[in-house]
N, C-alpha and C. Protein backbone atom coordinates (compact mmCIF):
# COMPACT_ATOMS: atom_id res chain seq x y z
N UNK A 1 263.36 60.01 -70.69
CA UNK A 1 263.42 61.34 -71.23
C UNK A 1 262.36 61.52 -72.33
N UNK A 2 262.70 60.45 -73.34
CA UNK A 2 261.49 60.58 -74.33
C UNK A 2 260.05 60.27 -73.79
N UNK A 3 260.14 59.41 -72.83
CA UNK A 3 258.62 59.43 -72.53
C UNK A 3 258.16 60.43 -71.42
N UNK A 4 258.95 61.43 -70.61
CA UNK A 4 258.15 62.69 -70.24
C UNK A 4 258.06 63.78 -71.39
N UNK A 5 258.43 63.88 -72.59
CA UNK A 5 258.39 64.45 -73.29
C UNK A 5 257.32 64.30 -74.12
N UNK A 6 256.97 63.16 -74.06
CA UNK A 6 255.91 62.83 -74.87
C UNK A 6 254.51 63.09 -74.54
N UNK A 7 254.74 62.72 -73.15
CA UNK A 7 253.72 63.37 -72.14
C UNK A 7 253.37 64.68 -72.10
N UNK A 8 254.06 65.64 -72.31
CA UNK A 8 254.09 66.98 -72.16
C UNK A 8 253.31 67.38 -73.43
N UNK A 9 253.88 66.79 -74.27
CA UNK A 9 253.25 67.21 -75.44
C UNK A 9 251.57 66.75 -75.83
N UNK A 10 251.80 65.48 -75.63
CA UNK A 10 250.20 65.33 -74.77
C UNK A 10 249.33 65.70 -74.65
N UNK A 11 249.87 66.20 -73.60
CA UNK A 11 248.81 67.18 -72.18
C UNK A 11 248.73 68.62 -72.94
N UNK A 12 249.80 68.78 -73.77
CA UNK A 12 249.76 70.56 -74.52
C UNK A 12 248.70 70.03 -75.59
N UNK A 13 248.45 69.20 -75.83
CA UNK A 13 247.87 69.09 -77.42
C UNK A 13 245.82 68.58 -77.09
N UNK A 14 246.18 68.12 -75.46
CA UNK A 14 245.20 67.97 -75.56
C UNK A 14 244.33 69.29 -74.77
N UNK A 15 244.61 70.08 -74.29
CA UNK A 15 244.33 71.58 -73.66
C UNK A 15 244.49 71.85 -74.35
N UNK A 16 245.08 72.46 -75.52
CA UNK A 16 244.60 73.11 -77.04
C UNK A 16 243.66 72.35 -77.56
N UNK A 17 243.45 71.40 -77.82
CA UNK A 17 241.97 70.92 -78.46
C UNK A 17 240.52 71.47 -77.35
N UNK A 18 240.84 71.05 -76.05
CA UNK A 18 240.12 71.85 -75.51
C UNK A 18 239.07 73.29 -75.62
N UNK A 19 240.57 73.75 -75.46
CA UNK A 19 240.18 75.26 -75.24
C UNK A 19 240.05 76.00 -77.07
N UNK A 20 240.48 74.74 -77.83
CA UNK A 20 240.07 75.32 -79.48
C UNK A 20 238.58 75.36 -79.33
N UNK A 21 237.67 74.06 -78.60
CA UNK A 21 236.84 73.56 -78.46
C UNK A 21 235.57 74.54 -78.11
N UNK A 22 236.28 75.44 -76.78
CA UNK A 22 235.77 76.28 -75.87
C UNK A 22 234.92 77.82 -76.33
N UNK A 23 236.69 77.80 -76.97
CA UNK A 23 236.58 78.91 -78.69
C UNK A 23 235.46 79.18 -79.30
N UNK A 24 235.30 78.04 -79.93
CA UNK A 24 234.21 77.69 -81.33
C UNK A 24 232.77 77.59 -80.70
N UNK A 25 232.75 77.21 -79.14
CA UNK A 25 231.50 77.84 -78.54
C UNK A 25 231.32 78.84 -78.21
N UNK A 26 232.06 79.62 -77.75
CA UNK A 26 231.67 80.89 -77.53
C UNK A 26 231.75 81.74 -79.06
N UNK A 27 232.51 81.12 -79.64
CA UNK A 27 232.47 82.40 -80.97
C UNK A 27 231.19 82.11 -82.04
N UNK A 28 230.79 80.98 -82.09
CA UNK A 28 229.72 80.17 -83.17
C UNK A 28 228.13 81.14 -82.77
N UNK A 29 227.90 81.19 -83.77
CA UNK A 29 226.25 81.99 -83.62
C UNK A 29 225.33 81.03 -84.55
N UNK A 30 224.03 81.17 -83.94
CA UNK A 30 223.31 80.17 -84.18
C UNK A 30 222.85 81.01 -85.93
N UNK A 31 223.06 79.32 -86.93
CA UNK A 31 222.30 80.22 -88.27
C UNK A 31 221.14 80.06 -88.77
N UNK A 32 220.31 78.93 -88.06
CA UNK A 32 219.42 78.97 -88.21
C UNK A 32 217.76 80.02 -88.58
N UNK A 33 217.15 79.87 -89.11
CA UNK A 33 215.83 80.80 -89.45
C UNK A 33 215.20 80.14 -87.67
N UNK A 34 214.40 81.53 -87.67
CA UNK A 34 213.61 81.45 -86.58
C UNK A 34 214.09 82.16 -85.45
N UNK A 35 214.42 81.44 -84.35
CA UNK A 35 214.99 82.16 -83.19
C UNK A 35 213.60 81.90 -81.98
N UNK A 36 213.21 82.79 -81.12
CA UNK A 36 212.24 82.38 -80.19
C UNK A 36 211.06 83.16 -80.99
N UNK A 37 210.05 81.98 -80.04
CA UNK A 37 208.28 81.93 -80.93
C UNK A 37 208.36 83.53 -80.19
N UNK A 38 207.86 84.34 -80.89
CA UNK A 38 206.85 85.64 -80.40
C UNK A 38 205.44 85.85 -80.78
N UNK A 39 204.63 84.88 -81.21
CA UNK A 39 203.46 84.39 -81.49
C UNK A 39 203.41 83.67 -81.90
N UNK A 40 201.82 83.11 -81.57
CA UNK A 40 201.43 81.74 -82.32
C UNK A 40 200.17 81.64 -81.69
N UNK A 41 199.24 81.71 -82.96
CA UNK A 41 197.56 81.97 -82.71
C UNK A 41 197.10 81.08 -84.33
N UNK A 42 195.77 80.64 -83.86
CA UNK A 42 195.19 80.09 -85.11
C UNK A 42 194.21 81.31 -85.60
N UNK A 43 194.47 81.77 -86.84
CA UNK A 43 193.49 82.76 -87.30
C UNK A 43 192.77 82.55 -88.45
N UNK A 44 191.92 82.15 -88.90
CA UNK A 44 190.82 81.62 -89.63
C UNK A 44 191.65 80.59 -90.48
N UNK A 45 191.87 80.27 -91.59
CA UNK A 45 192.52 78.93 -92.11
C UNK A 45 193.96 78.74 -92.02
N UNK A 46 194.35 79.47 -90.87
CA UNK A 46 196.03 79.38 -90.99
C UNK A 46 195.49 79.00 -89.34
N UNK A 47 197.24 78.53 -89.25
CA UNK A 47 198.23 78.42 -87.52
C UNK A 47 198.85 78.84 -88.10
N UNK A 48 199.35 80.87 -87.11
CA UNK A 48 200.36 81.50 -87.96
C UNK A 48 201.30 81.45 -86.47
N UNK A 49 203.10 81.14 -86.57
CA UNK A 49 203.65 81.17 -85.78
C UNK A 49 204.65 82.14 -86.16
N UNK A 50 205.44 82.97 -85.43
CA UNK A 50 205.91 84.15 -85.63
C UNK A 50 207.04 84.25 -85.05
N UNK A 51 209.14 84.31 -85.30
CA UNK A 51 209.59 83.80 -84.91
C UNK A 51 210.57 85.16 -84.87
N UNK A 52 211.38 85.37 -84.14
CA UNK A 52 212.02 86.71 -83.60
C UNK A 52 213.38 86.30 -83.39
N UNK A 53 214.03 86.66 -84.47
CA UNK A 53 215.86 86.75 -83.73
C UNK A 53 216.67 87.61 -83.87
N UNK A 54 217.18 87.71 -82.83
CA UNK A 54 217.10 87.43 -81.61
C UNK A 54 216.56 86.65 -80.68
N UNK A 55 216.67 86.24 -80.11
CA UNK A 55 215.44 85.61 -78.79
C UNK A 55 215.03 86.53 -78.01
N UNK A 56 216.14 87.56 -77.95
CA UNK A 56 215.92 88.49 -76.62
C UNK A 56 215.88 89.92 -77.97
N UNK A 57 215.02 90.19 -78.79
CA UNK A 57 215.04 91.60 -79.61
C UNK A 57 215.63 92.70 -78.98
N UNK A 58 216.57 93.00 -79.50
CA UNK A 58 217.25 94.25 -79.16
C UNK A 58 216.83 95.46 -80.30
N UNK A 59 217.00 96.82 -80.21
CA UNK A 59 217.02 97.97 -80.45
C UNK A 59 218.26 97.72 -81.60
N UNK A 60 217.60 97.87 -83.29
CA UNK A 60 218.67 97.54 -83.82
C UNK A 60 218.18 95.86 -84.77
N UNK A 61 218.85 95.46 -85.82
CA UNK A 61 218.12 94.54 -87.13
C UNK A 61 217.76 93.28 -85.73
N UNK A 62 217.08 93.08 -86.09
CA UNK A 62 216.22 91.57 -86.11
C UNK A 62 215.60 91.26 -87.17
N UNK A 63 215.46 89.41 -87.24
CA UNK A 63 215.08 89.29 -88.36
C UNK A 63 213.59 88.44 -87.68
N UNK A 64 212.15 88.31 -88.74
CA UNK A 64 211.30 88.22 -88.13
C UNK A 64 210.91 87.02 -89.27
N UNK A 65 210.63 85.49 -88.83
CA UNK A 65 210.09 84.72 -89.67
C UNK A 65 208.72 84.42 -89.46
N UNK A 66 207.93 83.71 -90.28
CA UNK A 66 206.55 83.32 -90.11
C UNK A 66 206.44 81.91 -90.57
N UNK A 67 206.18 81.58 -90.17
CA UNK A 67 205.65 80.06 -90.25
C UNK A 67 203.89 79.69 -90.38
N UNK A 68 203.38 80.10 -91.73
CA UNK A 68 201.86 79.88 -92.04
C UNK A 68 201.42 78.44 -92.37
N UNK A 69 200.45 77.61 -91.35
CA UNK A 69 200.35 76.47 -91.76
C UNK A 69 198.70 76.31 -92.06
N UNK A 70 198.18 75.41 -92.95
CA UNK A 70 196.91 74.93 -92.77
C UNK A 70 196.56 74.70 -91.56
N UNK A 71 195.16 75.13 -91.09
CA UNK A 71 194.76 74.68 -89.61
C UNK A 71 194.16 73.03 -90.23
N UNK A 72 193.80 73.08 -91.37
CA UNK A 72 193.13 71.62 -91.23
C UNK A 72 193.88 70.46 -91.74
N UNK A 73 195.27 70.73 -92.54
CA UNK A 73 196.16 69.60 -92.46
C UNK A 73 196.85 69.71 -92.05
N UNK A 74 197.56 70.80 -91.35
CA UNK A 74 198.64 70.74 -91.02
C UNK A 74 199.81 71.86 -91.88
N UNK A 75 200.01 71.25 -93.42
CA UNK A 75 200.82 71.44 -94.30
C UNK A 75 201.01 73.00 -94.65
N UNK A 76 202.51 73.38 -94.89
CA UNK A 76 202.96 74.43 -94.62
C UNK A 76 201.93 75.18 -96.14
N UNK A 77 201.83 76.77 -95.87
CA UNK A 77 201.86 77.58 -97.07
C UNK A 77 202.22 77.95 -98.24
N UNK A 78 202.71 77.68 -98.67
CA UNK A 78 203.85 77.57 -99.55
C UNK A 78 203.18 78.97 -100.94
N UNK A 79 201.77 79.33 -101.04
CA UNK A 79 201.91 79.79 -101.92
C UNK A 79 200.90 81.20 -101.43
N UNK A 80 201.24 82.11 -100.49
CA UNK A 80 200.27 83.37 -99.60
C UNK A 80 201.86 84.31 -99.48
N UNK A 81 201.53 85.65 -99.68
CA UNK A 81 202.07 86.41 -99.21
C UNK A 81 202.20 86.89 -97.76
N UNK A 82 202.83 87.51 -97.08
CA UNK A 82 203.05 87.71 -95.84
C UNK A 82 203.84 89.39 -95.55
N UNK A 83 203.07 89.80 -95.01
CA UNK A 83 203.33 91.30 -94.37
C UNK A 83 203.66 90.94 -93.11
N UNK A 84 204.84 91.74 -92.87
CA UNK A 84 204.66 92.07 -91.18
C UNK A 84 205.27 93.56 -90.85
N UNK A 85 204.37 94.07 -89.84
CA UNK A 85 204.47 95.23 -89.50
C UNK A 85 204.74 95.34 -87.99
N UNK A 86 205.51 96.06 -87.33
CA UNK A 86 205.64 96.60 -85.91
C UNK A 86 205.20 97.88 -86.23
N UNK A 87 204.92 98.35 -84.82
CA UNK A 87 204.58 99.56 -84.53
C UNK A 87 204.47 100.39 -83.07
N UNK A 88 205.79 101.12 -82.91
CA UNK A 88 206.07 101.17 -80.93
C UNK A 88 205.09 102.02 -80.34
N UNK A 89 205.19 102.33 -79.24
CA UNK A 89 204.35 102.75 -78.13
C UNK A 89 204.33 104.36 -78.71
N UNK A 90 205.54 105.02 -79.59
CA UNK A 90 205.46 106.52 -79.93
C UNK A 90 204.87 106.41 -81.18
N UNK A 91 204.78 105.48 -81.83
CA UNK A 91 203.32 105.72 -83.33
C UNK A 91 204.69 105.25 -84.48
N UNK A 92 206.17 104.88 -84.14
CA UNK A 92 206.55 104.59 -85.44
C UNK A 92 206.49 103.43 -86.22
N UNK A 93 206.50 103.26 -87.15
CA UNK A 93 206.10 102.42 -88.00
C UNK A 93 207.39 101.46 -88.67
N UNK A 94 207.38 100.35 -88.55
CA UNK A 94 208.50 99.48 -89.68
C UNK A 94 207.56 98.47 -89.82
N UNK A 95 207.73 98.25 -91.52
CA UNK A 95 206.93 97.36 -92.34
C UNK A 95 207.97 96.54 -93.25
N UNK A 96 207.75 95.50 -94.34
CA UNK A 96 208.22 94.68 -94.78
C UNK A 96 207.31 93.06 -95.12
N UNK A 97 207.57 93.52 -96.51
CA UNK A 97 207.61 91.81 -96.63
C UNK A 97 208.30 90.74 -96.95
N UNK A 98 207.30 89.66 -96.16
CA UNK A 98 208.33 88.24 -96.00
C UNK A 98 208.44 87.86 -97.02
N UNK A 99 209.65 86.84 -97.30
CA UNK A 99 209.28 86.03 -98.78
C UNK A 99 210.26 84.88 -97.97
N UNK A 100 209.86 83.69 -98.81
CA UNK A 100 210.76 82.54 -98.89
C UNK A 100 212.15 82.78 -99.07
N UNK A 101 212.42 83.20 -100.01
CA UNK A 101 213.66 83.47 -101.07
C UNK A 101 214.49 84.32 -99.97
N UNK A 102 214.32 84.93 -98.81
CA UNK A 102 214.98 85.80 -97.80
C UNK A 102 215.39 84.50 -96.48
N UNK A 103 214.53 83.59 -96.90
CA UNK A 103 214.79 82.73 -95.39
C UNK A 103 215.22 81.39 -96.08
N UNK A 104 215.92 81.00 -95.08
CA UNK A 104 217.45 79.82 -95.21
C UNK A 104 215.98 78.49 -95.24
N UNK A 105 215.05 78.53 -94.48
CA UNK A 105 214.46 77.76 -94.33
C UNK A 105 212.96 77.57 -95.59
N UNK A 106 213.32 76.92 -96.45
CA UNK A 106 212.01 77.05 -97.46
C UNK A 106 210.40 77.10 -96.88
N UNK A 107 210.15 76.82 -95.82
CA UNK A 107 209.05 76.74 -94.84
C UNK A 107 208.68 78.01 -94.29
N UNK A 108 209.61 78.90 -94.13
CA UNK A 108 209.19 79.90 -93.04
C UNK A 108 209.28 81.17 -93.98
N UNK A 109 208.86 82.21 -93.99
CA UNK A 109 208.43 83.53 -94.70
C UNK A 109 209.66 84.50 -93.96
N UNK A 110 210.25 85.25 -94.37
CA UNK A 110 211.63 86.06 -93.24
C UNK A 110 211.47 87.02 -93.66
N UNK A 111 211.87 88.36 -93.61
CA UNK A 111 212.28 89.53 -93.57
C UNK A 111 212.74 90.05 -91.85
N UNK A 112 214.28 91.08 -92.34
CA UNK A 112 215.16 91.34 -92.01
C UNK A 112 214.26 93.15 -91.75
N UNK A 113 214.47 93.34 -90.11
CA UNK A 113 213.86 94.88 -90.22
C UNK A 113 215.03 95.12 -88.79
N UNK A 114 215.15 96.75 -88.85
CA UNK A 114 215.59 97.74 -87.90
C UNK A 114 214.42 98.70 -87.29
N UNK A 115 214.87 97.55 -85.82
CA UNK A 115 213.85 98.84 -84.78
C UNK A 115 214.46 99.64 -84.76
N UNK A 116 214.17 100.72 -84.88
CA UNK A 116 215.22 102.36 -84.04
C UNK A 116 215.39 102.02 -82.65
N UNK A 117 214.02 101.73 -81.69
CA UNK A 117 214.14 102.41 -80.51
C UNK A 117 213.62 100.68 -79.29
N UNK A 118 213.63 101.07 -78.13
CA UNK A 118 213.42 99.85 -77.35
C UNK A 118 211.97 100.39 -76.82
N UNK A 119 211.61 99.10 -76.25
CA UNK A 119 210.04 99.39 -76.08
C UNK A 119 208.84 98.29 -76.31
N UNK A 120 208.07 98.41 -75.92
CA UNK A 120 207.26 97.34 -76.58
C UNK A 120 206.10 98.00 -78.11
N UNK A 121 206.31 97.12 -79.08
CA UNK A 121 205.86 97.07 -79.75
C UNK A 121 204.71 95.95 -80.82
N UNK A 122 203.80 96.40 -81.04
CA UNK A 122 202.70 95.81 -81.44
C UNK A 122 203.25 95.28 -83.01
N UNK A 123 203.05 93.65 -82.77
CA UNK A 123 203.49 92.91 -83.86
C UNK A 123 202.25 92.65 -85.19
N UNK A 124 201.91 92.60 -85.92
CA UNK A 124 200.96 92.42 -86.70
C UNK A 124 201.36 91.65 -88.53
N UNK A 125 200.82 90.97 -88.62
CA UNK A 125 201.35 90.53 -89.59
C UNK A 125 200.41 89.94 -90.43
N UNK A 126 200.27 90.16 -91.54
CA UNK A 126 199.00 90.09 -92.53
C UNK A 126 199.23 88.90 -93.59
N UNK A 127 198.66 87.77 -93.63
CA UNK A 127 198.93 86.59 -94.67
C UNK A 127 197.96 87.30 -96.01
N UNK A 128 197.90 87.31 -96.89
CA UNK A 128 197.22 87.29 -98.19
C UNK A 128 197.11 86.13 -98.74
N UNK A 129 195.51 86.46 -99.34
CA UNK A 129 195.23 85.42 -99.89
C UNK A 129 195.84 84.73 -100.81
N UNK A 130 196.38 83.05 -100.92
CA UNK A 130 196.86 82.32 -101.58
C UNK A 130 195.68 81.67 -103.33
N UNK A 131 196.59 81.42 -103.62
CA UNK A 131 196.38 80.41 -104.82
C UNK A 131 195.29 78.94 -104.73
N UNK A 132 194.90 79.10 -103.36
CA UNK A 132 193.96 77.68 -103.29
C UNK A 132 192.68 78.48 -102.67
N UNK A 133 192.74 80.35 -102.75
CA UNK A 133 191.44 80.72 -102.17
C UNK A 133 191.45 80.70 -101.02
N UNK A 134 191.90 80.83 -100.20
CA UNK A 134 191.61 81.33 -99.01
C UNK A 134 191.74 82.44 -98.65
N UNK A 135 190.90 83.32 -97.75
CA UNK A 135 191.11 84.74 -97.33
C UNK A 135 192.41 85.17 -96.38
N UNK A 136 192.20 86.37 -97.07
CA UNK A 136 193.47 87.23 -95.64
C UNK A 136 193.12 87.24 -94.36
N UNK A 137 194.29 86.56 -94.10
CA UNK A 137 193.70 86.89 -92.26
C UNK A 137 195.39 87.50 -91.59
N UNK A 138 194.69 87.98 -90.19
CA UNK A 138 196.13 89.14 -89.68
C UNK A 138 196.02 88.43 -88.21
N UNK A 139 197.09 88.73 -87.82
CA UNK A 139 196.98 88.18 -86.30
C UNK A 139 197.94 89.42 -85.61
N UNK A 140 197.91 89.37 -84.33
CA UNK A 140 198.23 90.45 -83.48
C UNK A 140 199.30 90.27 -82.46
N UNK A 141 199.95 90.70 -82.26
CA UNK A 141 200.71 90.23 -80.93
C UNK A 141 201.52 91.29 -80.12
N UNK A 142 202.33 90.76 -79.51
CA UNK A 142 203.13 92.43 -78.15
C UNK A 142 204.76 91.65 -78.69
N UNK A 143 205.64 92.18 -78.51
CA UNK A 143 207.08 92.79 -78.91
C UNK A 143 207.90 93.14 -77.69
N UNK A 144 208.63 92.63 -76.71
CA UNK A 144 209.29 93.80 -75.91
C UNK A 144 210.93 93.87 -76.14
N UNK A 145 211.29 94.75 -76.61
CA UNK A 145 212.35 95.21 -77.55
C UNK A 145 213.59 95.53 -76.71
N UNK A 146 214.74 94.87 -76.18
CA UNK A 146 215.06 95.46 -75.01
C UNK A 146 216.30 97.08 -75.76
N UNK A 147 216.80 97.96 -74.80
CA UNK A 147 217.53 98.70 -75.37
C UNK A 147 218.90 98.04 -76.10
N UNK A 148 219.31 98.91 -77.38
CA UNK A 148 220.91 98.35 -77.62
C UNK A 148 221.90 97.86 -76.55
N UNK A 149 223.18 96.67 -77.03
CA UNK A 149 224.03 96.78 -76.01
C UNK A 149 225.00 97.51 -76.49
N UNK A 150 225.95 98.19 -75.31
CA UNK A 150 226.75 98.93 -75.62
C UNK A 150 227.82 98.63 -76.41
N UNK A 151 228.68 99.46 -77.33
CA UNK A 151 229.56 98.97 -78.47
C UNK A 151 230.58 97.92 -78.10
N UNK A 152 231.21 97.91 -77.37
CA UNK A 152 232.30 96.95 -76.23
C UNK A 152 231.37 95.80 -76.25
N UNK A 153 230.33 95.60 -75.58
CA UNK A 153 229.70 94.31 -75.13
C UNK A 153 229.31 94.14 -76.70
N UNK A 154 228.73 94.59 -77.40
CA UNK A 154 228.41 93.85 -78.89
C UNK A 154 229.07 93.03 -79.45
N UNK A 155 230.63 93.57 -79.19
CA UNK A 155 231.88 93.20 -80.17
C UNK A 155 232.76 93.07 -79.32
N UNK A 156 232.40 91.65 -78.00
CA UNK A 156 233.33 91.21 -77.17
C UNK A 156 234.25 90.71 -78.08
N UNK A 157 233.20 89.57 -78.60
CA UNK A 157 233.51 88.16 -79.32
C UNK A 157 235.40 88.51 -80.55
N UNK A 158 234.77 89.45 -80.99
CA UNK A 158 235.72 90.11 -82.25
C UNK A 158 236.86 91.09 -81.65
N UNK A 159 236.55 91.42 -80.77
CA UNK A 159 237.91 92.05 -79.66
C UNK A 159 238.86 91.45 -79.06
N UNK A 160 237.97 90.59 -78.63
CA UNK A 160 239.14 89.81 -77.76
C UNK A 160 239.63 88.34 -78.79
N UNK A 161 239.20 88.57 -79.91
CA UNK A 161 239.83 87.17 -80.95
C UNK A 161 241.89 87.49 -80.76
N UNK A 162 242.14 88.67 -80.58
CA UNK A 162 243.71 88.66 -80.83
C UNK A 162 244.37 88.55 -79.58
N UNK A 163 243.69 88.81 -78.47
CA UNK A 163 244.46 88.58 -77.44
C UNK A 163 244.37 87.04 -76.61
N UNK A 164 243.21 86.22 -77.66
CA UNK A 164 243.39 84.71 -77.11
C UNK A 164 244.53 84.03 -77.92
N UNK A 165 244.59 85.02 -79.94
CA UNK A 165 245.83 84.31 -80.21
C UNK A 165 247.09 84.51 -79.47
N UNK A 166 247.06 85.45 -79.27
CA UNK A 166 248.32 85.95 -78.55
C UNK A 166 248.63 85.37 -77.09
N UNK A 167 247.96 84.91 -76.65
CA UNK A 167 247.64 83.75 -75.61
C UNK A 167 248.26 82.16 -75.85
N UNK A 168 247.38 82.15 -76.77
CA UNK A 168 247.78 80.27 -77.43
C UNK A 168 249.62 80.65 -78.05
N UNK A 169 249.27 81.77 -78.55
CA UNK A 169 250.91 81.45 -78.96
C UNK A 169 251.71 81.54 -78.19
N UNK A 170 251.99 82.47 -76.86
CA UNK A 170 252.82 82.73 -75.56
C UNK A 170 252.51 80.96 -74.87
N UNK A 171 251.49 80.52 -74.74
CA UNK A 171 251.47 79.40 -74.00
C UNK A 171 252.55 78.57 -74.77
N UNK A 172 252.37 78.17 -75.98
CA UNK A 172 252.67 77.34 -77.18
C UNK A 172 254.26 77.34 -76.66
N UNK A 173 255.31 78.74 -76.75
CA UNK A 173 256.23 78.87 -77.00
C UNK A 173 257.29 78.31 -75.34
N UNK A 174 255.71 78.65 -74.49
CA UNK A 174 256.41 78.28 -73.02
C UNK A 174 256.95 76.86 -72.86
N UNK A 175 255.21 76.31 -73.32
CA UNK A 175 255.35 75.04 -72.98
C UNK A 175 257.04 74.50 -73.95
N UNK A 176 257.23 74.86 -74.90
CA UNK A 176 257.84 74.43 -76.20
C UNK A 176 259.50 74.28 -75.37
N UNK A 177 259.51 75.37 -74.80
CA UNK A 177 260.76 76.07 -73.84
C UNK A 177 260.88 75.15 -72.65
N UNK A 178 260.08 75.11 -71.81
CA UNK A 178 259.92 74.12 -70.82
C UNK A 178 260.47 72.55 -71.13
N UNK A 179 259.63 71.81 -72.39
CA UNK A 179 260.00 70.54 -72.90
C UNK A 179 261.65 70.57 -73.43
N UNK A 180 262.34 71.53 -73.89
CA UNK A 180 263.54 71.55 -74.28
C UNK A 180 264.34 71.84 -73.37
N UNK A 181 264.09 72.65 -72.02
CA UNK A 181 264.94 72.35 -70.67
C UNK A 181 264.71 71.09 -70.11
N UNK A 182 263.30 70.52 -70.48
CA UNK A 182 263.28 69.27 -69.56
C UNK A 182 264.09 68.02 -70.35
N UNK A 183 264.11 67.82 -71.48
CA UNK A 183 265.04 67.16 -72.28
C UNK A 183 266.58 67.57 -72.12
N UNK A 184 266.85 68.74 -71.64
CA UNK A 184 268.60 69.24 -71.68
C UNK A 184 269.36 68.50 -70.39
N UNK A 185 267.96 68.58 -69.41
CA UNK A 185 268.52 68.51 -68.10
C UNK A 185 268.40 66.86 -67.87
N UNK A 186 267.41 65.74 -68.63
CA UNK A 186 267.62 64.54 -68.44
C UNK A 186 269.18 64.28 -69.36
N UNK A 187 269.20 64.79 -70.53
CA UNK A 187 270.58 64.38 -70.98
C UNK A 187 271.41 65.00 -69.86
N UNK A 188 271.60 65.80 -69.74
CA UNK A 188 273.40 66.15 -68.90
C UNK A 188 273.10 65.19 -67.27
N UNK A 189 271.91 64.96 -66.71
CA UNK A 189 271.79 64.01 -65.72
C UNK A 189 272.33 62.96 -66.51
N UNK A 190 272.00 62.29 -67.43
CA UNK A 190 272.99 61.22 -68.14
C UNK A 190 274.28 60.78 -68.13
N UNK A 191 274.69 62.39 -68.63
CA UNK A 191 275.88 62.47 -69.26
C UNK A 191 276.80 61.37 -67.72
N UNK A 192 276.06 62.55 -66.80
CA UNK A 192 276.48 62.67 -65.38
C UNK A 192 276.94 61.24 -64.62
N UNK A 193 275.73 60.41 -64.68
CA UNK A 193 275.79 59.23 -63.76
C UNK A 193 276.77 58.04 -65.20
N UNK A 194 277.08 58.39 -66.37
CA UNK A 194 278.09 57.73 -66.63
C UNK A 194 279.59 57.71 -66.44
C-alpha cells in the first residue's frame, strides 16, 4: 500500500518538475544586450557591428546596440559617441543616442527606439570622434521591420499564466484524490482477507 503510494507521488512530483521545467521555457525571455547582427562593416578605424532586438524587428520598441571595435587591435571603444538613426521608405525619421550606461553589456553602445510603422528601413549610425583622435565615420545598412503582432498573440505568454495554474492545481487535487482512494481500498482489501 505504502509503496504504490509512494510511487504515485513520484511520478506526480516528477511531471510537475517537468512541466515547471517546460514553463520557465516558454515563459523566460532572453536578457541579454544584442539580439541578431543587422550589420557589420569595417568603416575607416572602426569594425562597427550593429545588433537588433528583436531578431525578427517588429513595428513597435526595439532596442538597437553597437558594438565599435578598433580595426587594428581589435579592442572595444570604450571612449566615441554613437548615433543611430532609421529612416522608412515614407521619409520618417527616429534618431537616438547610444550610450553605455543604457546597455547591460559595458561593451556595446544601446538605445531603446519605437518604429511606428513596418517596412524596410535604412539603418545608419554615426560613431564620433573619440578621445585617442580618430575621425567620425557612419556606416549604412537595410532594416526589414516586420508588421505588429496582434494583441492576443503578444500577450499569449501572460494570458494563459492562470489557466496553467488552474491546471496544476485541478491535476494536484486529482492526483491527491486518486492516492487516497487507492490507499482506502488497499486497507479495506486488508481489513477483508483477515
Amino acid at each position: 500500500m505504502k509503496n504504490n503510494r509512494s510511487k504515485l507521488i513520484g511520478r506526480y512530483w516528477r511531471n510537475s518538475l517537468l512541466f515547471v521545467s517546460l514553463l520557465l521555457a516558454l515563459y523566460s525571455r532572453p536578457q541579454a544586450d544584442g539580439g541578431g547582427v543587422a550589420l557589420h562593416q569595417v568603416a575607416g578605424p572602426y569594425v562597427v557591428t550593429v545588433f537588433i532586438a528583436p531578431v525578427t524587428p517588429r513595428a513597435g520598441p526595439v532596442d538597437v546596440s553597437v558594438l565599435a571595435r578598433d580595426s587594428a587591435d581589435g579592442q572595444a571603444a570604450l571612449d566615441v559617441e554613437v548615433f543611430v538613426r532609421l529612416r522608412s521608405e515614407s521619409g520618417m525619421i527616429v534618431a537616438g543616442q547610444a550610450t553605455r550606461e543604457e546597455s547591460r553589456n559595458n561593451l556595446l553602445y544601446s538605445v531603446s527606439m519605437n518604429l511606428p510603422e513596418a517596412g524596410r528601413w535604412e539603418l545608419e549610425v554615426a560613431i564620433g570622434q573619440g578621445r585617442q583622435g580618430k575621425s567620425a565615420t557612419t556606416v549604412l545598412g537595410q532594416v526589414s521591420v516586420a508588421a505588429p503582432r496582434p494583441f492576443l498573440l503578444s500577450y499569449w505568454r501572460s494570458l494563459s499564466l492562470p489557466w496553467v495554474i488552474v491546471t496544476l492545481f485541478a491535476v494536484n487535487q486529482r492526483l491527491k484524490r486518486r492516492a487516497a482512494n487507492w490507499g482506502n481500498r488497499s486497507a479495506t482489501s486488508g481489513r477483508l482477507s483477515d
